[in-house]
PDB file of N, CA and C in Angstrom:
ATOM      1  N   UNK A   1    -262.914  48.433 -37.476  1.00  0.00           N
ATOM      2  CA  UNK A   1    -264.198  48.593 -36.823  1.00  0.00           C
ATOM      3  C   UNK A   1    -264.759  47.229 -36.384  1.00  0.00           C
ATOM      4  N   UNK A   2    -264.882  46.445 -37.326  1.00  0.00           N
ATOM      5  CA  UNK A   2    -264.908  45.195 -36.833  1.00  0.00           C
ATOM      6  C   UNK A   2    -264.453  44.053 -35.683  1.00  0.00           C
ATOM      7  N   UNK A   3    -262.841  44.118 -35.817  1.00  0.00           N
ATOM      8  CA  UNK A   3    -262.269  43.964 -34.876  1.00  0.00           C
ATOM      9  C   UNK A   3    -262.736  44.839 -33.306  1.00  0.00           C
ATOM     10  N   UNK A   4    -262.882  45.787 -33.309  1.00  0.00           N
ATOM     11  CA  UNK A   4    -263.221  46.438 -32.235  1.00  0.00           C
ATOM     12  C   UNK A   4    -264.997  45.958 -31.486  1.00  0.00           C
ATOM     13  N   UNK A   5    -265.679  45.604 -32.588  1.00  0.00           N
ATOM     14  CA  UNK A   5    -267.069  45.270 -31.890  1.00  0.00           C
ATOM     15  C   UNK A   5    -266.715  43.714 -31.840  1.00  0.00           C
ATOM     16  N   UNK A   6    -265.811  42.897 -32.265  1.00  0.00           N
ATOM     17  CA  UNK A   6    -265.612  41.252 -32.189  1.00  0.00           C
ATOM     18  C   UNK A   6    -264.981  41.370 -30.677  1.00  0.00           C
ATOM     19  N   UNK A   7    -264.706  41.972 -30.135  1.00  0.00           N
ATOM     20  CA  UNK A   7    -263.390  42.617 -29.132  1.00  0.00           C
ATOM     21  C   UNK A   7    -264.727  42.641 -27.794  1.00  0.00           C
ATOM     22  N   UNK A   8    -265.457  43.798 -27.981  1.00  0.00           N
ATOM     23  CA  UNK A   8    -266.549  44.384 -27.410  1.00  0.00           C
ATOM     24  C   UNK A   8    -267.483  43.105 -26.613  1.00  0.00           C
ATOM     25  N   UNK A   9    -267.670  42.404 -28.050  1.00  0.00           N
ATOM     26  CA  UNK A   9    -268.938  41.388 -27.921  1.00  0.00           C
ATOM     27  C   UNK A   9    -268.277  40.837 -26.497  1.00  0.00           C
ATOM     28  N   UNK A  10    -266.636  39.876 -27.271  1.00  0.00           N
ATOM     29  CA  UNK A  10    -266.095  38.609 -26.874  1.00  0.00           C
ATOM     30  C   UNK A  10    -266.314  39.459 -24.966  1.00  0.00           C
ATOM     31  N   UNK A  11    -265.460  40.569 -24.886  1.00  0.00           N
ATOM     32  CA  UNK A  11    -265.586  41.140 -23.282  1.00  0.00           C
ATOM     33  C   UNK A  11    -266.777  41.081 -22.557  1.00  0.00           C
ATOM     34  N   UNK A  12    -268.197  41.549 -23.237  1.00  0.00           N
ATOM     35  CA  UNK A  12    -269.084  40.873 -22.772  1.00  0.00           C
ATOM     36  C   UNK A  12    -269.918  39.521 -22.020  1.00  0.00           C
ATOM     37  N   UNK A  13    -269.358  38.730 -23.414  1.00  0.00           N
ATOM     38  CA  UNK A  13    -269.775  37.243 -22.968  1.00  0.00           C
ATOM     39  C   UNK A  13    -268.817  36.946 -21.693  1.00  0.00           C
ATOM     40  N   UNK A  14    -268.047  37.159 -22.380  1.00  0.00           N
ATOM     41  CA  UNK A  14    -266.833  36.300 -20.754  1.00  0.00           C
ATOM     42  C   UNK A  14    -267.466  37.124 -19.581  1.00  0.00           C
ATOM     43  N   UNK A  15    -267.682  37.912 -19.188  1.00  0.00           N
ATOM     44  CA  UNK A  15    -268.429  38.938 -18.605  1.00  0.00           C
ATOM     45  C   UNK A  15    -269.841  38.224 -17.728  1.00  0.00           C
ATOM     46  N   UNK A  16    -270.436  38.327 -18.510  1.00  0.00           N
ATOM     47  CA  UNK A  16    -271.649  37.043 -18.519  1.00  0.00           C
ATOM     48  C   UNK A  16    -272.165  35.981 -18.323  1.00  0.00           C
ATOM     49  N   UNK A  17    -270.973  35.267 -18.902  1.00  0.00           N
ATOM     50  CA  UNK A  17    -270.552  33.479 -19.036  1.00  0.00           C
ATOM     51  C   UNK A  17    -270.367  33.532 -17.312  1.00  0.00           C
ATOM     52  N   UNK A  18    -269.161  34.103 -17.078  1.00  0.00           N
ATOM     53  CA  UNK A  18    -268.838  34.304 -15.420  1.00  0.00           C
ATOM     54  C   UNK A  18    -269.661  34.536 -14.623  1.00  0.00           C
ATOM     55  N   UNK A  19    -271.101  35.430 -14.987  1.00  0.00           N
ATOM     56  CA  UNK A  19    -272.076  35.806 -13.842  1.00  0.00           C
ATOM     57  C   UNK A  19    -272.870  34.482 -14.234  1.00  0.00           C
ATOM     58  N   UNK A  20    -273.212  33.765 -15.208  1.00  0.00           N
ATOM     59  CA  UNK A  20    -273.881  32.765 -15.115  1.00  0.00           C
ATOM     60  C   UNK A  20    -273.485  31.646 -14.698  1.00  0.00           C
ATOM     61  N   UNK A  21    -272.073  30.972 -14.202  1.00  0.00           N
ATOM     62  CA  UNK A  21    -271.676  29.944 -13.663  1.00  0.00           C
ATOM     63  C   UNK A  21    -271.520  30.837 -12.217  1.00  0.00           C
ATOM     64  N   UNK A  22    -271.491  31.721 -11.980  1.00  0.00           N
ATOM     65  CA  UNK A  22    -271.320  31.727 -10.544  1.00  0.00           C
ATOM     66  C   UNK A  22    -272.530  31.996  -9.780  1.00  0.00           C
ATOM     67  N   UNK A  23    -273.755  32.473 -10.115  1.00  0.00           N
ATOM     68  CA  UNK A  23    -275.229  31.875 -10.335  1.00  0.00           C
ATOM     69  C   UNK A  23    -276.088  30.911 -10.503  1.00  0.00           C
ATOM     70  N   UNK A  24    -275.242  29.981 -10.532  1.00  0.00           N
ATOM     71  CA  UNK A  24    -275.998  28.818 -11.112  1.00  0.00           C
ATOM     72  C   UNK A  24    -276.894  28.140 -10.386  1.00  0.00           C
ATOM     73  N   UNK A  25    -276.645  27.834  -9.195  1.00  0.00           N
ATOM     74  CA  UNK A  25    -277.295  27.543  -8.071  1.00  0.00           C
ATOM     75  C   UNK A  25    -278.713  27.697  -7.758  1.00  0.00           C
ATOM     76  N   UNK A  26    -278.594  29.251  -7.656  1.00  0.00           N
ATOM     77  CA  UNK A  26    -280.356  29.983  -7.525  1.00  0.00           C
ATOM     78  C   UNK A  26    -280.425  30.359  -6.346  1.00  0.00           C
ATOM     79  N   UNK A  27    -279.578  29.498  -5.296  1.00  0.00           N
ATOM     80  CA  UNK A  27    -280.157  30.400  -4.080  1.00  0.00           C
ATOM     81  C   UNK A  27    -279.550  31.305  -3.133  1.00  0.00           C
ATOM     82  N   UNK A  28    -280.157  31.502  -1.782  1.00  0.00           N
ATOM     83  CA  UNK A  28    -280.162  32.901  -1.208  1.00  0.00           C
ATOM     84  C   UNK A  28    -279.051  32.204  -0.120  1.00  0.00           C
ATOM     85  N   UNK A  29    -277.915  31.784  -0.005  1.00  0.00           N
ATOM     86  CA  UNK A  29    -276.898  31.537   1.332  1.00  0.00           C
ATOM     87  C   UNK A  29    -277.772  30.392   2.380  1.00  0.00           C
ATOM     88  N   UNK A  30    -278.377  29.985   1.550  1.00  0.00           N
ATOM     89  CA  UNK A  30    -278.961  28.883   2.282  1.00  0.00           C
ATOM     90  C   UNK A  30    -280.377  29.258   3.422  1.00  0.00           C
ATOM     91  N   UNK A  31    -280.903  30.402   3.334  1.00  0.00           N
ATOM     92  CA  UNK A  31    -281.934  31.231   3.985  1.00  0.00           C
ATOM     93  C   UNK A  31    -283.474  30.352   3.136  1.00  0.00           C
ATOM     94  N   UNK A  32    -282.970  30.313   1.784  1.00  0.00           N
ATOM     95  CA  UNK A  32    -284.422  29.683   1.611  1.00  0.00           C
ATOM     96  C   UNK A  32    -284.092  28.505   0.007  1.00  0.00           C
ATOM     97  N   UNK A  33    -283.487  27.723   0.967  1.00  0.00           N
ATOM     98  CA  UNK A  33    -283.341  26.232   0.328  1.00  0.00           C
ATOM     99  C   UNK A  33    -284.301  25.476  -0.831  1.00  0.00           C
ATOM    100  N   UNK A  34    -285.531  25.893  -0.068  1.00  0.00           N
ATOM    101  CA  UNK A  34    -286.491  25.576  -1.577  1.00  0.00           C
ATOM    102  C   UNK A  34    -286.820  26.126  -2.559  1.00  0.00           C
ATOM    103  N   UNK A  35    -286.158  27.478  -2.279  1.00  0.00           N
ATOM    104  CA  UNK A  35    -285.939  28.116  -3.741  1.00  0.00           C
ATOM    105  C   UNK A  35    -284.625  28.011  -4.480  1.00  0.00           C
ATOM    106  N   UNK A  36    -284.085  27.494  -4.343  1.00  0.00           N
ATOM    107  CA  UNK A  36    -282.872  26.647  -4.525  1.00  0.00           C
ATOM    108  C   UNK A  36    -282.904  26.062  -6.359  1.00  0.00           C
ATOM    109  N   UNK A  37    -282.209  26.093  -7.597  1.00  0.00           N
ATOM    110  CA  UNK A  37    -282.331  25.283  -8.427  1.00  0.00           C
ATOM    111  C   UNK A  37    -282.001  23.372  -8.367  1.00  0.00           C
ATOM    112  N   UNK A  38    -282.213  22.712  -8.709  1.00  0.00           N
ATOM    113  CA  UNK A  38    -281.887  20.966  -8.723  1.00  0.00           C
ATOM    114  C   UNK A  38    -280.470  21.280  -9.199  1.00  0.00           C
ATOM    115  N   UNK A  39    -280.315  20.165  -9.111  1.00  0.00           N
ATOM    116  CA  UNK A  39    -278.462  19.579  -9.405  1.00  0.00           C
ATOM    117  C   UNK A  39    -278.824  19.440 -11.122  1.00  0.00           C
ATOM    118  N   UNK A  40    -279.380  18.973 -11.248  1.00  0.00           N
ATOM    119  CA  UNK A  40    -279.492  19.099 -13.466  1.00  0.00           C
ATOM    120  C   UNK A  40    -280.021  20.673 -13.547  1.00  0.00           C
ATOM    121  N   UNK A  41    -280.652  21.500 -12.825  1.00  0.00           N
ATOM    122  CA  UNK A  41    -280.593  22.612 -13.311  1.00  0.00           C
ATOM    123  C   UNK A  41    -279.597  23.350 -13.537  1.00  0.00           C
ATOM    124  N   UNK A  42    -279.353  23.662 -12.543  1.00  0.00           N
ATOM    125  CA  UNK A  42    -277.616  23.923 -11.933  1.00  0.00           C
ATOM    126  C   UNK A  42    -276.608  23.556 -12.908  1.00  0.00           C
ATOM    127  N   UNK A  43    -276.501  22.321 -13.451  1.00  0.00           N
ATOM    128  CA  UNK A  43    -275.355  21.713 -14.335  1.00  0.00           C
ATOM    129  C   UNK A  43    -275.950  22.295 -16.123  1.00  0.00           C
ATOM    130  N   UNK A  44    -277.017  22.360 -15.908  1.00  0.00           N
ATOM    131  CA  UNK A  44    -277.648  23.552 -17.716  1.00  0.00           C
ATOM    132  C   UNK A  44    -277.022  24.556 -17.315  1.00  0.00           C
ATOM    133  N   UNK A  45    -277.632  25.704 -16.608  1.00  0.00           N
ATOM    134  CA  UNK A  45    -277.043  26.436 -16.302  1.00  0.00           C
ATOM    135  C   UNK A  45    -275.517  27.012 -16.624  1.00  0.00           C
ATOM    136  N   UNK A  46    -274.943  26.000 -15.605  1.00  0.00           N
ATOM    137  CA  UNK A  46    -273.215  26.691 -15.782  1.00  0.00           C
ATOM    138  C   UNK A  46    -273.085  25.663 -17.140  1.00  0.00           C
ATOM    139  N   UNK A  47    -273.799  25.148 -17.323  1.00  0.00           N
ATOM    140  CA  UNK A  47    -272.771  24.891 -18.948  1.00  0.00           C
ATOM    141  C   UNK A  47    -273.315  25.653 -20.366  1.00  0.00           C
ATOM    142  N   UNK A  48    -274.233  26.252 -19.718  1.00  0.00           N
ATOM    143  CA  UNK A  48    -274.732  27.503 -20.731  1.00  0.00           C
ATOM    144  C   UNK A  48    -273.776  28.293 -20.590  1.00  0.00           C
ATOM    145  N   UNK A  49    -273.669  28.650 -19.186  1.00  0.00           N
ATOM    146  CA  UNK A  49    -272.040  29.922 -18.843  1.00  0.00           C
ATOM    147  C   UNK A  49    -271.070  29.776 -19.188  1.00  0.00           C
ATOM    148  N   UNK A  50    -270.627  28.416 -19.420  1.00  0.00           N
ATOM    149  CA  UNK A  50    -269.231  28.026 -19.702  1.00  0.00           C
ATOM    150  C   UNK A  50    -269.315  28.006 -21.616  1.00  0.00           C
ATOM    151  N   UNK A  51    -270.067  28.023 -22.201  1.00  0.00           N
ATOM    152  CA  UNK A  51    -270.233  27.966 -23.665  1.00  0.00           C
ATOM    153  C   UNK A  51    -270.562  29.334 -24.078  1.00  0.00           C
ATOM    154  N   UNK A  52    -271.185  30.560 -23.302  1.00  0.00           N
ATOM    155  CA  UNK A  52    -270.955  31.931 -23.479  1.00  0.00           C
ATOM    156  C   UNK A  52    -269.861  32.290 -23.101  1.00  0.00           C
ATOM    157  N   UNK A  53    -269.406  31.952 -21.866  1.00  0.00           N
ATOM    158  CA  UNK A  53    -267.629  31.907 -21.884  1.00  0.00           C
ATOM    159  C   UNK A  53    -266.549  31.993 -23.060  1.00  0.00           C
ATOM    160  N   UNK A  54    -266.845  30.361 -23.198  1.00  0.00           N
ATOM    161  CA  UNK A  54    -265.812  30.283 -24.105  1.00  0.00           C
ATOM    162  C   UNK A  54    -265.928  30.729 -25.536  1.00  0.00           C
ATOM    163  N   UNK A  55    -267.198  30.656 -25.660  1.00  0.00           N
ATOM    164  CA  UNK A  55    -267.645  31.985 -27.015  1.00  0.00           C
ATOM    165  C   UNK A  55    -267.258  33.295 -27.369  1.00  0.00           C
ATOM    166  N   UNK A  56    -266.634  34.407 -25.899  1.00  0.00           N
ATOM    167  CA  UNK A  56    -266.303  35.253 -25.671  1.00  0.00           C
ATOM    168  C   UNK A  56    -264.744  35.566 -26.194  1.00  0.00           C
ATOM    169  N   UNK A  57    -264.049  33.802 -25.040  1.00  0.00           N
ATOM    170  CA  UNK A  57    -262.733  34.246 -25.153  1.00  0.00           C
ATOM    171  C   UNK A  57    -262.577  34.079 -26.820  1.00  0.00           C
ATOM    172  N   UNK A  58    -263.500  33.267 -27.327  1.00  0.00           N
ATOM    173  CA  UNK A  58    -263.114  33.005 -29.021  1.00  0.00           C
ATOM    174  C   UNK A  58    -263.387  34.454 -29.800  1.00  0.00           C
ATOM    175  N   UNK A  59    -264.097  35.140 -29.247  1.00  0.00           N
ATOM    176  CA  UNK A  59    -264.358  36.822 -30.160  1.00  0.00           C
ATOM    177  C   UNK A  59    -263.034  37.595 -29.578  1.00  0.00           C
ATOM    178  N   UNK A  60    -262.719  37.357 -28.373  1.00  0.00           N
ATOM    179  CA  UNK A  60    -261.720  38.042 -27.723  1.00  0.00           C
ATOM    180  C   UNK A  60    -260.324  37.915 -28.913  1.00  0.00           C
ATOM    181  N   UNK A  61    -259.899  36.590 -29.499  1.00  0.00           N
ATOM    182  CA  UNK A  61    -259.497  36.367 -30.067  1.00  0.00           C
ATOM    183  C   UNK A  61    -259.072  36.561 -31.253  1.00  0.00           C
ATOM    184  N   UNK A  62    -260.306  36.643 -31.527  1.00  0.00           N
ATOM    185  CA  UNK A  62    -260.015  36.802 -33.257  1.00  0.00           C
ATOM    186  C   UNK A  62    -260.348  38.641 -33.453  1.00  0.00           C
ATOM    187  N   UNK A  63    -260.865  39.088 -32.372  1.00  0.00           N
ATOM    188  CA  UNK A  63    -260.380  40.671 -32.303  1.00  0.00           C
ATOM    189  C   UNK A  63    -259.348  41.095 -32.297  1.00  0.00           C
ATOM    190  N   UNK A  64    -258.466  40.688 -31.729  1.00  0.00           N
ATOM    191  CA  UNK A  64    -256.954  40.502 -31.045  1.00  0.00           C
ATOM    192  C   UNK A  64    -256.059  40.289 -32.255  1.00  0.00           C
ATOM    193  N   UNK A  65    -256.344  39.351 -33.177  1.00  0.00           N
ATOM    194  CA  UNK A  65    -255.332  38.834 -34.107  1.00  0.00           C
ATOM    195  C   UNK A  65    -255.326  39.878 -35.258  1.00  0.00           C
ATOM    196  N   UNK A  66    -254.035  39.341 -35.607  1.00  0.00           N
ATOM    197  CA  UNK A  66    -253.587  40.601 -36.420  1.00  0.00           C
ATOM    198  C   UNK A  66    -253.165  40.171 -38.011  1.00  0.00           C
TER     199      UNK A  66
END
């Protein structure tokens, strides 16, 4: 049972992690630039995504192992 919600979580985050680095930015295709996040926002951001990421593949993991 355990394994199965460590499994669950980890699919999530990676899930997540991915919509938040590919988000990171803030804005609309360049239509409205000043709503735009800064370059240090942007870099919190995806490295928040990339640490729910790799948080994920680590539940993915240890769901997995046997």
């Amino acid at each position: 049972m355990i394994r199965k919600i460590s499994t669950l979580f980890g699919a999530t985050a990676i899930v997540l992690g991915m919509m938040m680095m590919a988000g990171s930015a803030g804005d609309c295709d360049g239509a409205c630039m000043e709503m735009a996040n800064s370059l240090s926002e942007m870099l919190m951001i995806a490295g928040a995504g990339l640490a729910v990421f790799m948080t994920g593949i680590f539940f993915m993991m240890v769901g997995h192992d046997e």
